[in-house]
Protein backbone atom coordinates (compact mmCIF):
# COMPACT_ATOMS: atom_id res chain seq x y z
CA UNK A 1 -28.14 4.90 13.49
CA UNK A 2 -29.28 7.08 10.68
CA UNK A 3 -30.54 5.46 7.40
CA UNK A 4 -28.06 5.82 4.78
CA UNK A 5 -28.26 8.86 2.85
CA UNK A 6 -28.52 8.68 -1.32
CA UNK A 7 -24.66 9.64 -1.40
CA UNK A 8 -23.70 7.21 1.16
CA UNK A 9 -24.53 3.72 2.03
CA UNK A 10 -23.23 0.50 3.98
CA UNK A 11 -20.73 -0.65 1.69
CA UNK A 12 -20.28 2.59 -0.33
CA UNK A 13 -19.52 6.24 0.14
CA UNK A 14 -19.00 8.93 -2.28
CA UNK A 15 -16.54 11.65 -1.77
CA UNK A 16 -18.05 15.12 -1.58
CA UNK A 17 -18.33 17.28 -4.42
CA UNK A 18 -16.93 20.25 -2.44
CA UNK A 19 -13.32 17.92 -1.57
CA UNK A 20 -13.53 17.17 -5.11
CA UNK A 21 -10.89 19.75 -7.72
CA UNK A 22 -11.89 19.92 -10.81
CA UNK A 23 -9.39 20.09 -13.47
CA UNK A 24 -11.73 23.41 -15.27
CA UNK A 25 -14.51 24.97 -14.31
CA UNK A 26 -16.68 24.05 -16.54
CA UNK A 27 -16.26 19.94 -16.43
CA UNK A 28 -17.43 18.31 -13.25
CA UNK A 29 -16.14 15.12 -12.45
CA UNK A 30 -17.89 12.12 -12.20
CA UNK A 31 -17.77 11.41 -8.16
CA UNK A 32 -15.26 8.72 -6.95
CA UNK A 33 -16.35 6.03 -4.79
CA UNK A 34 -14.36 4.90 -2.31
CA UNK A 35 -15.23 1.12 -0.56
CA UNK A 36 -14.89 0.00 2.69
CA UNK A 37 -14.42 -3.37 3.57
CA UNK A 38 -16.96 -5.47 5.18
CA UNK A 39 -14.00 -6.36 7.96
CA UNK A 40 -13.24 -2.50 8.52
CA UNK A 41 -17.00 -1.75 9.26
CA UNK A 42 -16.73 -4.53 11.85
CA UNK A 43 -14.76 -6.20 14.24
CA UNK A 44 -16.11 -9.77 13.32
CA UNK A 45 -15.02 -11.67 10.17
CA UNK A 46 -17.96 -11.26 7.33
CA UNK A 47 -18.43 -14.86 7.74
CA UNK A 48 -17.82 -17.88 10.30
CA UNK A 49 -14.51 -19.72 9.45
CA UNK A 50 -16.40 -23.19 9.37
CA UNK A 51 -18.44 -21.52 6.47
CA UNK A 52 -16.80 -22.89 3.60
CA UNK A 53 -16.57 -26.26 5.19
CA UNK A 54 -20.56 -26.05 5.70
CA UNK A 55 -21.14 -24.65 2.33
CA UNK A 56 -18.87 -27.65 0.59
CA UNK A 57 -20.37 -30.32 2.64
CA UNK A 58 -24.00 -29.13 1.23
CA UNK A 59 -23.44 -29.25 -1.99
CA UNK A 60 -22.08 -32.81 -2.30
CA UNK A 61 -24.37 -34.01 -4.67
CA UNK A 62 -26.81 -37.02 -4.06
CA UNK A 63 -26.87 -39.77 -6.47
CA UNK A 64 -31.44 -40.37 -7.41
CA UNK A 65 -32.98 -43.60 -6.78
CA UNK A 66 -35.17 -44.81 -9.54
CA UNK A 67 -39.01 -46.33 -9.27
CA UNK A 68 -38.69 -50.03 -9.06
CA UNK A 69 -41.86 -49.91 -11.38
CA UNK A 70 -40.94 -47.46 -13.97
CA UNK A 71 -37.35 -46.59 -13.99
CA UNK A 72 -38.11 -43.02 -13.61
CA UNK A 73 -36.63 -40.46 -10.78
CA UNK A 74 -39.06 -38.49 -9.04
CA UNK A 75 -38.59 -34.51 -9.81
CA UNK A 76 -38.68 -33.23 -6.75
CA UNK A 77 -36.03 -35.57 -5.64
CA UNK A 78 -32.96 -33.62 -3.92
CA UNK A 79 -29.58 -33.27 -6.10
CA UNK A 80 -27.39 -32.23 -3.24
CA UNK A 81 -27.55 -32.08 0.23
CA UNK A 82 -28.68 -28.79 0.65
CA UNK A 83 -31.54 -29.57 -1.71
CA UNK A 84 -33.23 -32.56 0.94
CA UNK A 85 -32.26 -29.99 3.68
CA UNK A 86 -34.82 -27.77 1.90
CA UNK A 87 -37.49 -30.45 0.85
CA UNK A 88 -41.13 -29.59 1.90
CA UNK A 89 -43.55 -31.69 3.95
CA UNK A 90 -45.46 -32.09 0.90
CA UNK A 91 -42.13 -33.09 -1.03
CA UNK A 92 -41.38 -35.61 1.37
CA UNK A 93 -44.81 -37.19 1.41
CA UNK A 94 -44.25 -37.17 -2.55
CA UNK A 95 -41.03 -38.57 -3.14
CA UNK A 96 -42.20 -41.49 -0.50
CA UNK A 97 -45.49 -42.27 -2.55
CA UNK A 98 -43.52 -42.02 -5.20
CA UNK A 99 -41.24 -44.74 -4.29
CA UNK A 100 -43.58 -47.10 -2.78
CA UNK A 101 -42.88 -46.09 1.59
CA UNK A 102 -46.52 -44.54 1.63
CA UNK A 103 -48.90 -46.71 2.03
CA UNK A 104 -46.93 -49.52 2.25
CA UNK A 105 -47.37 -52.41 -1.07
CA UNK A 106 -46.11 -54.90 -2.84
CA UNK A 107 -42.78 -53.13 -3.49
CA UNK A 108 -42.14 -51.46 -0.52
CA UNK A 109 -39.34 -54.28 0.98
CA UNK A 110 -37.48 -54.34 -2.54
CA UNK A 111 -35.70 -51.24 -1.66
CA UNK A 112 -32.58 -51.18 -0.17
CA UNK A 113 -33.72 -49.62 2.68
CA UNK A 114 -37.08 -49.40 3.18
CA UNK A 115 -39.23 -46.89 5.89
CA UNK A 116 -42.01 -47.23 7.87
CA UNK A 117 -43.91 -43.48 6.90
CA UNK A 118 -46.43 -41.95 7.63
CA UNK A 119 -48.27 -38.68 6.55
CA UNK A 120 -48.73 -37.60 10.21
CA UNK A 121 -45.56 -37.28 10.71
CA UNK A 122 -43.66 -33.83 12.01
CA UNK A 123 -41.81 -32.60 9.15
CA UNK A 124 -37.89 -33.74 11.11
CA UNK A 125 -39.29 -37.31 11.36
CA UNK A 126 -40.04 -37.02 7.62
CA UNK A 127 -37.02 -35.53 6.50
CA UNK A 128 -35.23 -38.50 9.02
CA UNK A 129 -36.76 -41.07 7.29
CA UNK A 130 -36.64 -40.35 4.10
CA UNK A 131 -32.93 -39.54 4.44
CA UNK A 132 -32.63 -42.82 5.88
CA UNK A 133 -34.33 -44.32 2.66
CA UNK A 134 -31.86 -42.79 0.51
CA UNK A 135 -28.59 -43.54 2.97
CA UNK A 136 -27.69 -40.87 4.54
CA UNK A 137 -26.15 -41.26 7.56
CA UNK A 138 -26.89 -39.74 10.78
CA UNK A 139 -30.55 -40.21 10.12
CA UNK A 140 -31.40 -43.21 12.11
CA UNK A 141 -34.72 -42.92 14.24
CA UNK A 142 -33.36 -42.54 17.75
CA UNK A 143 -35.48 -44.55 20.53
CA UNK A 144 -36.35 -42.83 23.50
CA UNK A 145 -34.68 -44.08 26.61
CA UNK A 146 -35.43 -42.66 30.08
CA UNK A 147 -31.74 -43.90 31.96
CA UNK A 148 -28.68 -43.65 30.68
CA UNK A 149 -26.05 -46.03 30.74
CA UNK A 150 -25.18 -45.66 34.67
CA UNK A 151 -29.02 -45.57 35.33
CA UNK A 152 -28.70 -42.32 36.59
CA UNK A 153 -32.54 -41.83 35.43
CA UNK A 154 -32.98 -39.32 33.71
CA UNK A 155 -33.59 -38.66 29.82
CA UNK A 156 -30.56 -39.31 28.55
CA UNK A 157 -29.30 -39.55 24.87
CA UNK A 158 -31.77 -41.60 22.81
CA UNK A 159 -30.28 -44.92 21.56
CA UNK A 160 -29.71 -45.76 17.32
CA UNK A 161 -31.22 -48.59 16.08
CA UNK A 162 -27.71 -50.32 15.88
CA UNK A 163 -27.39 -49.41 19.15
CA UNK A 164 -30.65 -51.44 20.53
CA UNK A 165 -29.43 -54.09 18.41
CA UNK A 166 -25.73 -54.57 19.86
CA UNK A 167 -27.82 -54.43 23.52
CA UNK A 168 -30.26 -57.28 22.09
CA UNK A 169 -27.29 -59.09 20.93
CA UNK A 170 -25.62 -59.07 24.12
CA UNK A 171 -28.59 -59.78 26.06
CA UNK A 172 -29.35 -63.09 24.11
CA UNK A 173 -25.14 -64.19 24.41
CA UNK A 174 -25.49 -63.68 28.25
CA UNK A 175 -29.05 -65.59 28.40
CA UNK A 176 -27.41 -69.11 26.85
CA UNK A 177 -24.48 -68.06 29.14
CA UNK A 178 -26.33 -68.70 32.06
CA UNK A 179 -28.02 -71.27 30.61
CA UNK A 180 -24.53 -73.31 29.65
CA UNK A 181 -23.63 -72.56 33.69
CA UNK A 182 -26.76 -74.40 34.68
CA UNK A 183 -26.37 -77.02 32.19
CA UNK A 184 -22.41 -77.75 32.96
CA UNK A 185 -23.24 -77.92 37.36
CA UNK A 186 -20.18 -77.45 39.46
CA UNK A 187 -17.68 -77.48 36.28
């Protein structure tokens, strides 16, 4: 494809002077500019129909969390979701200084939900955890598992933290289980 000459571009392309009439001879019109759709150039929409959706679902806005110590918000603290989705390492090892996560102390537990960080971290556990700190969902540390539910053994889909917990649950109720069977004999 050849680059786009100075009368002539992508989105824009200006008549030629020669198709052009001028009303006299002596006035020369300023050249028209005729624009082409985005669509007409291809045969793809300019944009993926679940665009808009993905565009209003970013910028639902994030409410801050204050310091327990101070009352301030940190300023590097994301105001909508796009903004966390674009947080640095070095912002997320900030904002969970900042609110007492890294190193752990004194008011680490008094936080609604507090994290186990560290700096070592790669930056998606980071950005997990800290989006766990402030609630978001869908950013529960997944546990490895290597079988899946009909022990077919292989790596399977890694288990939530609720998840581990209903299986704990369960495993406990069917421990006294057997235990009340042993207890109560024949009955």
């Amino acid at each position: 494809m050849e680059p786009p000459t100075p009368t002539e571009n992508r989105f824009f392309r200006r008549e030629s002077q020669a198709s052009q009439s001028p009303s006299s001879p002596n006035q020369q019109q300023p050249p028209r500019i005729q624009t082409e759709s985005l669509a007409t150039q291809t045969s793809q929409p300019p944009f993926h129909p679940l665009f808009p959706k993905k565009i209003q679902t970013l910028s639902l806005p994030l409410a801050p969390f204050v310091q327990l110590t101070s009352g301030l918000v940190h300023p590097a603290f994301p105001q909508t979701l796009l903004h966390f989705w674009l947080l640095t390492s070095d912002q997320l090892d900030a904002l969970a200084a900042f609110y007492h996560q890294s190193p752990p102390c004194e008011w680490t537990a008094h936080y609604p939900c507090p994290i186990v960080y560290h700096a070592d971290l790669s930056l998606e556990e980071k950005r997990r955890k800290i989006g766990k700190f402030i609630g978001l969902r869908g950013c529960e540390t997944p546990v490895q598992t290597n079988v899946d539910e009909n022990n077919n053994g292989f790596w399977g889909r890694a288990k939530t933290e609720d998840e581990i917990m209903e299986d704990a649950r369960r495993a406990r109720m069917n421990q006294e289980e057997d235990e009340i069977r042993r207890k109560m004999g024949w009955y």
